[in-house]
N, C-alpha and C. Protein backbone atom coordinates (compact mmCIF):
# COMPACT_ATOMS: atom_id res chain seq x y z
N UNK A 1 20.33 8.06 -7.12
CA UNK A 1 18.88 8.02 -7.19
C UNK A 1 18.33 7.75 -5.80
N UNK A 2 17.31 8.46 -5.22
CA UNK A 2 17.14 8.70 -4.18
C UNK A 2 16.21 7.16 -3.64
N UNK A 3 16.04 6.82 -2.60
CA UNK A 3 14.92 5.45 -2.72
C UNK A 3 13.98 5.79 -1.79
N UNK A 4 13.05 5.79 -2.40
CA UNK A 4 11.32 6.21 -2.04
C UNK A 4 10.60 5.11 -1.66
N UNK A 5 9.56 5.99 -0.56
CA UNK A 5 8.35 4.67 -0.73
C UNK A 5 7.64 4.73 -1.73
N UNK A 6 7.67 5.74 -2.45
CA UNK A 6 6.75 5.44 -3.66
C UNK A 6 7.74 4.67 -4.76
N UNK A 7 9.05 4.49 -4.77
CA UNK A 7 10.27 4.08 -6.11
C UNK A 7 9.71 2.21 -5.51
N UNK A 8 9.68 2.50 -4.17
CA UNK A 8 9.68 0.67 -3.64
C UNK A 8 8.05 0.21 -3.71
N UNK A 9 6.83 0.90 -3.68
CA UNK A 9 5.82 0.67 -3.87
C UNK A 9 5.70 0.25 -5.33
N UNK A 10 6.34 0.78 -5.98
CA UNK A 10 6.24 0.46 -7.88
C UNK A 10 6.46 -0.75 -8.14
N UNK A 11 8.12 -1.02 -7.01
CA UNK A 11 8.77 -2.07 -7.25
C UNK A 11 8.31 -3.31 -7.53
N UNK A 12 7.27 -3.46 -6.65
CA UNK A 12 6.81 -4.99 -6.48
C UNK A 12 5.49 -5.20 -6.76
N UNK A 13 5.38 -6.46 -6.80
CA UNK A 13 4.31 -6.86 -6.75
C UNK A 13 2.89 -6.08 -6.43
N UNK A 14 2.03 -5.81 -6.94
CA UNK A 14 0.95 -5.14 -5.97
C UNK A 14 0.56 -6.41 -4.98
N UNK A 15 -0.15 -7.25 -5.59
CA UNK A 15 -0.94 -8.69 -4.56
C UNK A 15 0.31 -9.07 -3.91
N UNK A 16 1.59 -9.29 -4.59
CA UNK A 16 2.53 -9.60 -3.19
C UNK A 16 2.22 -8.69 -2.17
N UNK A 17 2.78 -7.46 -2.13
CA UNK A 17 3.14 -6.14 -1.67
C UNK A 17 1.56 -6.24 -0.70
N UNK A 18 0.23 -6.11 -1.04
CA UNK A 18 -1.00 -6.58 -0.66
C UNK A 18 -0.73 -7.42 0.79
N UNK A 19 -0.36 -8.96 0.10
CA UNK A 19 0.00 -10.06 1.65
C UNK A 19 1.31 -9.21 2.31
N UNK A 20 2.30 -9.15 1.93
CA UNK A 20 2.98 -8.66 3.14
C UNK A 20 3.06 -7.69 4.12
N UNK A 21 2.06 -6.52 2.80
CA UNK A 21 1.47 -5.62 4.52
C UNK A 21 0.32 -6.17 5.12
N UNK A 22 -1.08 -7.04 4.79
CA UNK A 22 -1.00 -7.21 6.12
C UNK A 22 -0.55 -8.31 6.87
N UNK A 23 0.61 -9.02 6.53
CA UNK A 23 1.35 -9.52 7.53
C UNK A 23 1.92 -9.23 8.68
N UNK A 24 2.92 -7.70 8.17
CA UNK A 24 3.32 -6.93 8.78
C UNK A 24 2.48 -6.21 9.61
N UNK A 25 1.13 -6.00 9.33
CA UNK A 25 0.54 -5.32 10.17
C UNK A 25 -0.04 -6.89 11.37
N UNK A 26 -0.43 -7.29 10.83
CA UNK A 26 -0.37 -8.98 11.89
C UNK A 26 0.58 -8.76 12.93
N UNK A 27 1.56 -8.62 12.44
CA UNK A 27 2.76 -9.14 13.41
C UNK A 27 3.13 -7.86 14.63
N UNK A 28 2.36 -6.76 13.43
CA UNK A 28 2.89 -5.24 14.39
C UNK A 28 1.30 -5.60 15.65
N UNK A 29 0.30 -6.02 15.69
CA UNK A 29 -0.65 -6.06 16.69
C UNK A 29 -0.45 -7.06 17.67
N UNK A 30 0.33 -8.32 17.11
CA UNK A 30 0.75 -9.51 18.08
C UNK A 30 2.25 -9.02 19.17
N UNK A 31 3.17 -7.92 18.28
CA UNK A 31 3.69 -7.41 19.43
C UNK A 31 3.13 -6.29 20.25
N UNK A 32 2.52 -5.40 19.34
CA UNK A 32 2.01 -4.11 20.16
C UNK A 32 1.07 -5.22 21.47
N UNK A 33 -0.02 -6.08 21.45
CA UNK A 33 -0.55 -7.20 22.59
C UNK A 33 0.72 -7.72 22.83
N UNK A 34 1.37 -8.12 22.73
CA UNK A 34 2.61 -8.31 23.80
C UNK A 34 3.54 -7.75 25.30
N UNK A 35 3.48 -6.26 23.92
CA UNK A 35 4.16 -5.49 25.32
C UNK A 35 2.99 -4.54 25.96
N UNK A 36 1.88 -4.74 25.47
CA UNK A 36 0.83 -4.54 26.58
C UNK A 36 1.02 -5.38 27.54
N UNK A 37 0.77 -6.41 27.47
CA UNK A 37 0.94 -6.97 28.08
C UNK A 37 1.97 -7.82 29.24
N UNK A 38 3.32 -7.09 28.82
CA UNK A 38 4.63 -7.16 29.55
C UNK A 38 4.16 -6.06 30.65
N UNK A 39 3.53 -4.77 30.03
CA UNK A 39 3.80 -3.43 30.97
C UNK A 39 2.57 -3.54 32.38
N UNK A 40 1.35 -4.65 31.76
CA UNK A 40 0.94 -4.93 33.25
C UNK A 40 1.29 -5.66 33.80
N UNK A 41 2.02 -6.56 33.85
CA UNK A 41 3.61 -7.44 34.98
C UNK A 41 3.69 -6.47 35.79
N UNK A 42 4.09 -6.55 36.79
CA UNK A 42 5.46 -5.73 37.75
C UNK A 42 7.15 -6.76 36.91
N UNK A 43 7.33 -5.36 36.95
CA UNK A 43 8.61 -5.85 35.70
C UNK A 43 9.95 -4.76 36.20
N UNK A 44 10.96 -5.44 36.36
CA UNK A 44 12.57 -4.46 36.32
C UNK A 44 12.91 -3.42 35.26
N UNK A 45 13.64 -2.90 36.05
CA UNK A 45 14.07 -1.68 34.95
C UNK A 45 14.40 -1.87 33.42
N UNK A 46 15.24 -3.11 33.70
CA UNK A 46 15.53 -3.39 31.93
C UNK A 46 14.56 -3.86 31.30
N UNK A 47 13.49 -4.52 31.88
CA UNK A 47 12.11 -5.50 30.90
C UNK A 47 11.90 -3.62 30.76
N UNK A 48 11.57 -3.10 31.06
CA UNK A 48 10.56 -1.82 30.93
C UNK A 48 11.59 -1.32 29.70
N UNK A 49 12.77 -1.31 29.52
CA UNK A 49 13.80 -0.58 28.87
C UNK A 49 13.41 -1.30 27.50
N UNK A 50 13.46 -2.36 27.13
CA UNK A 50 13.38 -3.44 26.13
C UNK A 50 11.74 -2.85 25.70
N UNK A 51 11.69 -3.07 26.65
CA UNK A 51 10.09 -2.89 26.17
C UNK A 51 9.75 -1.43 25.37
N UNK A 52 10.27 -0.30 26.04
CA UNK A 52 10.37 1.17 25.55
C UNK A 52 11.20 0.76 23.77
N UNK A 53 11.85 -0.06 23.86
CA UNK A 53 12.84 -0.36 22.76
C UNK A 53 12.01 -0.38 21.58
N UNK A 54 11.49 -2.08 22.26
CA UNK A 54 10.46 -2.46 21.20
C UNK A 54 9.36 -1.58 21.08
N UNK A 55 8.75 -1.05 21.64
CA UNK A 55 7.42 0.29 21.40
C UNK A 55 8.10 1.16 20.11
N UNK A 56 9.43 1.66 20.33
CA UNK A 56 9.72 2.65 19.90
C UNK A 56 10.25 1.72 18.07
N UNK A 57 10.87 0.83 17.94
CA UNK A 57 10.66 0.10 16.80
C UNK A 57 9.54 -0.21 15.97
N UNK A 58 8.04 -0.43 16.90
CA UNK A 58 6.94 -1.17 16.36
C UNK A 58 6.56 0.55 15.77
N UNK A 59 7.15 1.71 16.59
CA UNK A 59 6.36 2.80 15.85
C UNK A 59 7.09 3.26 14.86
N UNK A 60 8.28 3.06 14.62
CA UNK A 60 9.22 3.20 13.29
C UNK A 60 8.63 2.42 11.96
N UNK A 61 8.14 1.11 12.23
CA UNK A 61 7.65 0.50 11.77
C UNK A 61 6.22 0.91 11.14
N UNK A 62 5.60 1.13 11.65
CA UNK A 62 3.83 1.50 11.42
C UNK A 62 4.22 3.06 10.70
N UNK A 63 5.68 3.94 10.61
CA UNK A 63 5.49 5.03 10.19
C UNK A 63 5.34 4.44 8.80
N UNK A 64 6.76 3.64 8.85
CA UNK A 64 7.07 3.00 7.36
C UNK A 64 5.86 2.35 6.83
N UNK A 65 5.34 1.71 7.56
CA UNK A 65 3.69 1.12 6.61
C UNK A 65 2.52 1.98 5.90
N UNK A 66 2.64 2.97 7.11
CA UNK A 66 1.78 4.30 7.12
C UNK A 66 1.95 4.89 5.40
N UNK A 67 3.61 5.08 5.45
CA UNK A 67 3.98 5.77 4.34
C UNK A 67 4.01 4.64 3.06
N UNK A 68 4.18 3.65 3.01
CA UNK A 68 3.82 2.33 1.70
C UNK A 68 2.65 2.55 1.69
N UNK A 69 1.42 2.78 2.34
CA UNK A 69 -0.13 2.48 2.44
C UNK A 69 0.07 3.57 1.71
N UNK A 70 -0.05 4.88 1.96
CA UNK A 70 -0.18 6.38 0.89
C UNK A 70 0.48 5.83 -0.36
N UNK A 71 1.47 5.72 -0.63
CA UNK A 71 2.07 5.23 -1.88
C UNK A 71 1.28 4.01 -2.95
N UNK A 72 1.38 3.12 -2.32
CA UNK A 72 0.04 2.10 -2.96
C UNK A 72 -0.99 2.60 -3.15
N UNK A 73 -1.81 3.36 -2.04
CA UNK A 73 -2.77 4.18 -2.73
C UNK A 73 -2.58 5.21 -3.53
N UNK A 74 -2.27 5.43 -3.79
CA UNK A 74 -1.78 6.62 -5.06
C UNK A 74 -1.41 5.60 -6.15
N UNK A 75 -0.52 5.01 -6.24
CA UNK A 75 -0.69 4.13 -7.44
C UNK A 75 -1.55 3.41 -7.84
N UNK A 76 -2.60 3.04 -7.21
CA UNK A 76 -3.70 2.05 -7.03
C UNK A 76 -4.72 3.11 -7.78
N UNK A 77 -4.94 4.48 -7.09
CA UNK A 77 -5.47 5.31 -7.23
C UNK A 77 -4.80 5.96 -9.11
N UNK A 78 -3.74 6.30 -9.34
CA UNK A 78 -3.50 6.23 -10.65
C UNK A 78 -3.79 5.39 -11.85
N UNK A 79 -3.37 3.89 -11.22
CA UNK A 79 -4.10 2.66 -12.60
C UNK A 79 -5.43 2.75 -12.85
N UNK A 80 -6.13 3.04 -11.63
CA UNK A 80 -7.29 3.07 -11.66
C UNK A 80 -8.21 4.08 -12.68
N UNK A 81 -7.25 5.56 -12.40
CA UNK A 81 -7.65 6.30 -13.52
C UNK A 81 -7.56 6.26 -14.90
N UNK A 82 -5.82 5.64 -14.95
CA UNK A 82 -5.99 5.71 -16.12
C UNK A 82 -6.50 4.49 -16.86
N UNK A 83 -7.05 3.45 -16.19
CA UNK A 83 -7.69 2.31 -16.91
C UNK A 83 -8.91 3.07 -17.73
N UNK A 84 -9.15 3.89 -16.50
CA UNK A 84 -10.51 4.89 -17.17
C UNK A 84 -10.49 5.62 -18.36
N UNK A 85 -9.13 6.53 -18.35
CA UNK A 85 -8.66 6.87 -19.71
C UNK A 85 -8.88 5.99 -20.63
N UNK A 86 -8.40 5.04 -20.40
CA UNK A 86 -8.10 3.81 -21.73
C UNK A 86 -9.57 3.75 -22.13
N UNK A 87 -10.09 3.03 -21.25
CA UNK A 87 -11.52 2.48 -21.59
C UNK A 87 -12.20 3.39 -22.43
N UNK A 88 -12.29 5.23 -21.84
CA UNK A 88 -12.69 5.83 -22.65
C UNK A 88 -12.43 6.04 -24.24
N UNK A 89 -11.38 5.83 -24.26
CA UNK A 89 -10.48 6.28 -25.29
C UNK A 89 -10.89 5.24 -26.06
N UNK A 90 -10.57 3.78 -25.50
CA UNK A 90 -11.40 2.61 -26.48
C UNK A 90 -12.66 2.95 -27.25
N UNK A 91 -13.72 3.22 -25.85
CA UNK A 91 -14.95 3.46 -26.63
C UNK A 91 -14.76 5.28 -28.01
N UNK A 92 -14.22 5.74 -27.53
CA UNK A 92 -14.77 6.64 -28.50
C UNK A 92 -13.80 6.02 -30.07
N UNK A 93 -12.60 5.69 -29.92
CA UNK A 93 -11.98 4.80 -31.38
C UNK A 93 -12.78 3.87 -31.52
N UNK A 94 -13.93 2.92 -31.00
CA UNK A 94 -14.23 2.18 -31.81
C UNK A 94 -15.72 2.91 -32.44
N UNK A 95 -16.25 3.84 -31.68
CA UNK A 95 -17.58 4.99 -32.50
C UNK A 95 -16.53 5.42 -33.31
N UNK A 96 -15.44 5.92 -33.41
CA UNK A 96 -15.30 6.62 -34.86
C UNK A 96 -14.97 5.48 -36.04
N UNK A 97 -14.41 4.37 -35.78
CA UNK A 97 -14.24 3.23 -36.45
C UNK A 97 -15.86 2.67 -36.97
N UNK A 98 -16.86 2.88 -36.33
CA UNK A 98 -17.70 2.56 -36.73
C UNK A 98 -18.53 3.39 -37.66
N UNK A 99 -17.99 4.77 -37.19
CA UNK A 99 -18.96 5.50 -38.11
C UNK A 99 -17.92 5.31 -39.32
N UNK A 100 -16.81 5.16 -39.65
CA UNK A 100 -16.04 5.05 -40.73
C UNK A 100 -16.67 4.31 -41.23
N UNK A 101 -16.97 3.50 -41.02
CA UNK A 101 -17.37 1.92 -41.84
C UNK A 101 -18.70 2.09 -42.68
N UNK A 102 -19.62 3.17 -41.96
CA UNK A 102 -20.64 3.36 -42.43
C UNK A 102 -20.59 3.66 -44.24
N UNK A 103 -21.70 2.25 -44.98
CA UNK A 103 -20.77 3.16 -46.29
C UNK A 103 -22.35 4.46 -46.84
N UNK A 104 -21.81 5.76 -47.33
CA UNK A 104 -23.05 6.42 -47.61
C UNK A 104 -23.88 5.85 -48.60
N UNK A 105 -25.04 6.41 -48.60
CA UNK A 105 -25.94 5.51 -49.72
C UNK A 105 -26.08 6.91 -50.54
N UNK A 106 -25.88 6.57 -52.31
CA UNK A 106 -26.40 7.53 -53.09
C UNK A 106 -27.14 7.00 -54.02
């Protein structure tokens, strides 16, 4: 079975799933201001190397969020509809329940 961001978006929690992206996104702006801020230093070949490292991680990262954010929305976007279904569906069973009840007068 293949593992999706949408199989791992299901998985959990929504309000967990909620706090830990934006944690993750927290943490992805406190490094992305980081190595801004390394790259205006005058800095050696390897700080610059580390640094290319970490850039190139924080954007692996933000793909993977990128792609949970579409997924949550789409599921978010599905409950949402079909709550709508339901609701509808409620109201029209309880009009036909009501008109049942109606008793005729002769």
């Amino acid at each position: 079975m293949p593992h999706t961001a949408d199989a791992a978006a299901a998985a959990f929690d929504s309000e967990w799933l909620d706090k830990m992206v934006n944690k993750l996104k927290a943490e992805l702006e406190a490094q992305l201001e980081q190595a801004a801020n390394s790259t205006r230093k005058r800095s050696s070949a390897a700080t610059r190397a580390a640094d290319a490292c970490t850039l190139a991680s924080l954007e692996r990262t933000l793909e993977k969020l990128a792609q949970m954010e579409q997924s949550r929305a789409l599921v978010r976007e599905t409950k949402i509809n079909k709550q709508g279904a339901r609701d509808a569906l409620e109201r029209r069973l309880d009009k036909l329940a009501a008109a049942g009840q109606k008793k005729p007068t002769a």
